[in-house]
Protein backbone atom coordinates (compact mmCIF):
# COMPACT_ATOMS: atom_id res chain seq x y z
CA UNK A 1 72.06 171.93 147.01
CA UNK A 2 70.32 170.44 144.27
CA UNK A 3 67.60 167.87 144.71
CA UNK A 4 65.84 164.56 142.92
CA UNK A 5 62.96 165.61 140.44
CA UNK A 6 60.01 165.31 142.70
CA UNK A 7 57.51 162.65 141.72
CA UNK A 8 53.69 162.42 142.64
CA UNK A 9 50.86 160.28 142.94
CA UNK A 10 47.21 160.53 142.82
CA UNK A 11 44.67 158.38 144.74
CA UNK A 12 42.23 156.79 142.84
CA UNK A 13 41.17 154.22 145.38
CA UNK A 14 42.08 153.08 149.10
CA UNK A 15 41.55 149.05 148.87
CA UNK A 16 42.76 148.97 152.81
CA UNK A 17 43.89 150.98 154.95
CA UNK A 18 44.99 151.53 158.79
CA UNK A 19 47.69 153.77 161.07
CA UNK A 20 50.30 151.99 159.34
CA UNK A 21 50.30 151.31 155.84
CA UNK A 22 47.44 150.27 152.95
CA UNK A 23 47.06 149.04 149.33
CA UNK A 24 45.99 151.62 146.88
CA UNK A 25 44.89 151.99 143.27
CA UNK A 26 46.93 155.12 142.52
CA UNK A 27 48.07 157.50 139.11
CA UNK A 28 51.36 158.93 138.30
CA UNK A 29 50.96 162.46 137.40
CA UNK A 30 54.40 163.01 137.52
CA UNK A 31 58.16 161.33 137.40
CA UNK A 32 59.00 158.12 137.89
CA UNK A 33 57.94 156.34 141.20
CA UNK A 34 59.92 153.31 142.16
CA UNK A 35 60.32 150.76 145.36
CA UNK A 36 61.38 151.98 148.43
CA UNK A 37 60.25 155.48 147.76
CA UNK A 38 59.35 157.72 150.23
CA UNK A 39 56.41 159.97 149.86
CA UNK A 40 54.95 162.62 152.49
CA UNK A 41 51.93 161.66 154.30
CA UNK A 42 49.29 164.58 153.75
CA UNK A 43 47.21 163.43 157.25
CA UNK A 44 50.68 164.20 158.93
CA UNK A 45 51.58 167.53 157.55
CA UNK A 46 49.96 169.84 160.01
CA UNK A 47 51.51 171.13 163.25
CA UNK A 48 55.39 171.79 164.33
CA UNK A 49 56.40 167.64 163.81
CA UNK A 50 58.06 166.66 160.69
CA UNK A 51 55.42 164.86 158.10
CA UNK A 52 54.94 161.35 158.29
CA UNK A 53 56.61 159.60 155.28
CA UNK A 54 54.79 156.39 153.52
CA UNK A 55 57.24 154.17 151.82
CA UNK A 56 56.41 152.27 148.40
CA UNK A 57 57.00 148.37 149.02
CA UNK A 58 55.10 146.98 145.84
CA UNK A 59 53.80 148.26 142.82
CA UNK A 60 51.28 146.33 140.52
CA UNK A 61 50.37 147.13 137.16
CA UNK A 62 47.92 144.18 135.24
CA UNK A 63 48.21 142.00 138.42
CA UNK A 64 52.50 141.53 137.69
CA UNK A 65 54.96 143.54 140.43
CA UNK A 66 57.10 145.53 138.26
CA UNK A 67 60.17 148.14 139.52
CA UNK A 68 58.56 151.17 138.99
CA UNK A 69 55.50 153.58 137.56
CA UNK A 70 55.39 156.19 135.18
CA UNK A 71 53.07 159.22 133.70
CA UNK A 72 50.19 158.84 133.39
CA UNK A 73 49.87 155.22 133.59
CA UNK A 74 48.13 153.22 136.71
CA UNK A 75 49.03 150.57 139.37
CA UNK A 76 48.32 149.13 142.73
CA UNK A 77 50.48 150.33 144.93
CA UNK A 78 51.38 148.89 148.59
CA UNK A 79 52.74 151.90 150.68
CA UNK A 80 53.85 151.52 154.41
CA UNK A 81 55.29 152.98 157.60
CA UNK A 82 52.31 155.70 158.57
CA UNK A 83 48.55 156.17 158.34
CA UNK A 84 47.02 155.38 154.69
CA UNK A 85 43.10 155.93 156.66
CA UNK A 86 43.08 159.56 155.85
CA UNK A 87 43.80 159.30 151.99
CA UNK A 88 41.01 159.73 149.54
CA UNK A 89 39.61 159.78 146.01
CA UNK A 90 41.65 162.76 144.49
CA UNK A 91 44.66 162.86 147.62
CA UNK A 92 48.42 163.91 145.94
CA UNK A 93 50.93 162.08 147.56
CA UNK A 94 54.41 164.20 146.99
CA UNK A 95 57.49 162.21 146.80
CA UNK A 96 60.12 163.25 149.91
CA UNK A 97 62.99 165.00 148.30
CA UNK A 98 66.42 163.59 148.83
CA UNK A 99 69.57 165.70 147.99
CA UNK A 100 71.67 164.46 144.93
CA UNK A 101 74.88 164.03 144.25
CA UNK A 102 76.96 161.97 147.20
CA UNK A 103 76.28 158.16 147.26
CA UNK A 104 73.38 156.92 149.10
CA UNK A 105 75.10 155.34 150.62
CA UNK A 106 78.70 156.17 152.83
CA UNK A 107 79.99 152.53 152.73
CA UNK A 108 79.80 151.66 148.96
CA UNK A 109 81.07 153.47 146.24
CA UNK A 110 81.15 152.57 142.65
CA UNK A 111 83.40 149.97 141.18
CA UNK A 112 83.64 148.59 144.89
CA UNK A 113 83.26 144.66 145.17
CA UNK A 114 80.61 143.19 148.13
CA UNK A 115 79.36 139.91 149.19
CA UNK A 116 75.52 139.97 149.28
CA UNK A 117 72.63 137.46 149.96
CA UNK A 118 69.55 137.72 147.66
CA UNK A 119 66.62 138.46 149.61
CA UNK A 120 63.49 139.14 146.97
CA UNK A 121 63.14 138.07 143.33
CA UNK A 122 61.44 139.67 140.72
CA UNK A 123 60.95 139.31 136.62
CA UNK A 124 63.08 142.64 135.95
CA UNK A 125 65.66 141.62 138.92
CA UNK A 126 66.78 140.75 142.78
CA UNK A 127 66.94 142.71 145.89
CA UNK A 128 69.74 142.19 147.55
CA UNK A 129 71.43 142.68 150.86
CA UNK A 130 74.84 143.65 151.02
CA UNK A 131 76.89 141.93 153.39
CA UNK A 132 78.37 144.16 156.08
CA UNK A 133 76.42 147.45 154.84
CA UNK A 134 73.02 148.73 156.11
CA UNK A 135 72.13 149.34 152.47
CA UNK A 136 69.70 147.27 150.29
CA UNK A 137 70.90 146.87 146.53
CA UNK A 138 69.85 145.79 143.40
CA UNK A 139 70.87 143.68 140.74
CA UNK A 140 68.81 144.06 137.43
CA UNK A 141 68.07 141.00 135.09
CA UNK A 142 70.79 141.42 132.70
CA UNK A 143 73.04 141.79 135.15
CA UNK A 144 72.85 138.37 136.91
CA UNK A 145 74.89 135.82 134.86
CA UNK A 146 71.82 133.73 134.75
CA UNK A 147 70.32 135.99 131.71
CA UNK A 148 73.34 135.07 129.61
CA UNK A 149 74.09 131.43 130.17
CA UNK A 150 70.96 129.00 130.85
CA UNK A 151 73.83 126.77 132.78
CA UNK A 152 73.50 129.28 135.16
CA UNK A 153 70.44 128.72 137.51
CA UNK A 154 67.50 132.14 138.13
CA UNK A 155 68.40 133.73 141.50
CA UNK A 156 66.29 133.35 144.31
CA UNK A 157 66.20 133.80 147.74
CA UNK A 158 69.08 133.28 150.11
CA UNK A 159 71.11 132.64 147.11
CA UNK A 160 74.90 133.99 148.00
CA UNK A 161 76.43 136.41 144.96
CA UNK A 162 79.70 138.37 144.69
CA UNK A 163 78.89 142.20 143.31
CA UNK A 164 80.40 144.97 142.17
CA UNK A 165 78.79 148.77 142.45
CA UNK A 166 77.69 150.04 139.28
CA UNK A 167 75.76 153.07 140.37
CA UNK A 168 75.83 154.26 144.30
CA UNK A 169 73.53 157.62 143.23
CA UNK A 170 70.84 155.34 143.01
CA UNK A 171 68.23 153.83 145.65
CA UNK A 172 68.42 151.05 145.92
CA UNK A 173 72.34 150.67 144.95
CA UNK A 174 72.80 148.95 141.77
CA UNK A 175 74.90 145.67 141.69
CA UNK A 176 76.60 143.73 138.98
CA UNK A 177 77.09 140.08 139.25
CA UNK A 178 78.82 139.82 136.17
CA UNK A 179 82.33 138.86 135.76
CA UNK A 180 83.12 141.50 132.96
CA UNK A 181 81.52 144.44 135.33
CA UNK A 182 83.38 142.90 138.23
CA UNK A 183 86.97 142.94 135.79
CA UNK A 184 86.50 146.72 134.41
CA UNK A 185 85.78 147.54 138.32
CA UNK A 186 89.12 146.11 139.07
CA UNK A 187 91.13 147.56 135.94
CA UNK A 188 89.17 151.31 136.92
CA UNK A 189 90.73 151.17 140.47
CA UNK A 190 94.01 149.86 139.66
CA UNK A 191 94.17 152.88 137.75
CA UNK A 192 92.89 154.97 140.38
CA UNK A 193 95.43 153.56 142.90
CA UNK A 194 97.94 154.14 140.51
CA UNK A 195 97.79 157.85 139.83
């Protein structure tokens, strides 16, 4: 079974830091590291008990939150869910590998159509939770129909948005909000349905 290219992360600096998550000035030495990636703890590794994983829940670059980091560039990173006290000057963090290939997730599947409820806006897009699915998605800039028509008002939290699945290999999943996604979604399972 083939897996994700892994990515990795150097610690420059630990800003703060307890048993369950910290703020860190970190590098990217390799891939690309995005939200809601996992990453094995190294002060967890040792012993019979699977390793701790820290989860990326903000990344910073020039005081902005932006998607994701790449080589070799630099960011503040918030990571969470297990013990950031042990990390150091010089620490790799190593991204969890994930297999590739089925969804991520089992209940949607591309070109499917959802109800979801914005619940976190930033300048390259909105997180999104679907209704009915234990799934976060995402919905990128120039896919909300506010980027095309300044009628249309800038998402924001709680807002209420039809979608359609545009890519379920990806984590988060990403969502379209716009009506010619949602009509090529329709046409592509008419045909499906029909052969």
């Amino acid at each position: 079974m083939s897996h994700e290219v892994g990515s990795t992360l150097q610690i420059y600096e630990v800003e703060y830091g307890d048993d369950h998550g910290g703020v860190c000035v970190v590098r990217c030495l390799s891939g690309v590291v995005r939200t809601g990636q996992l990453f094995l703890s190294p002060t967890a590794t040792l012993g019979p008990a699977p390793a701790a994983t820290l989860t990326t829940t903000k990344i910073e670059c020039y005081g902005r939150e932006v998607p994701f980091l790449d080589p070799p560039h630099t960011a503040r990173v918030t990571l969470s869910g297990g013990p950031v006290t042990g990390l150091t000057r010089g620490t790799v963090l190593t991204a969890a590998l994930r297999p590739t290939g089925p969804p991520v997730s089992t209940q949607l599947v591309n070109d499917q159509e959802a109800d979801a409820v914005v619940t976190a806006v930033a300048s390259v897009g909105s997180s999104v939770e679907v209704a009915g699915a234990a799934v976060a998605g995402f919905v990128d800039q120039v896919k909300h129909t506010s980027w095309w028509s300044e009628e249309v008002p800038a998402p924001q939290v709680g807002d209420q948005l039809h979608v359609v699945v545009l890519d379920d290999s990806r984590d988060p999943v990403r969502l379209s909000t716009l009506r010619s996604d949602i009509e090529i979604a329709r046409t592509s399972r008419s045909r499906r349905r029909a052969t």
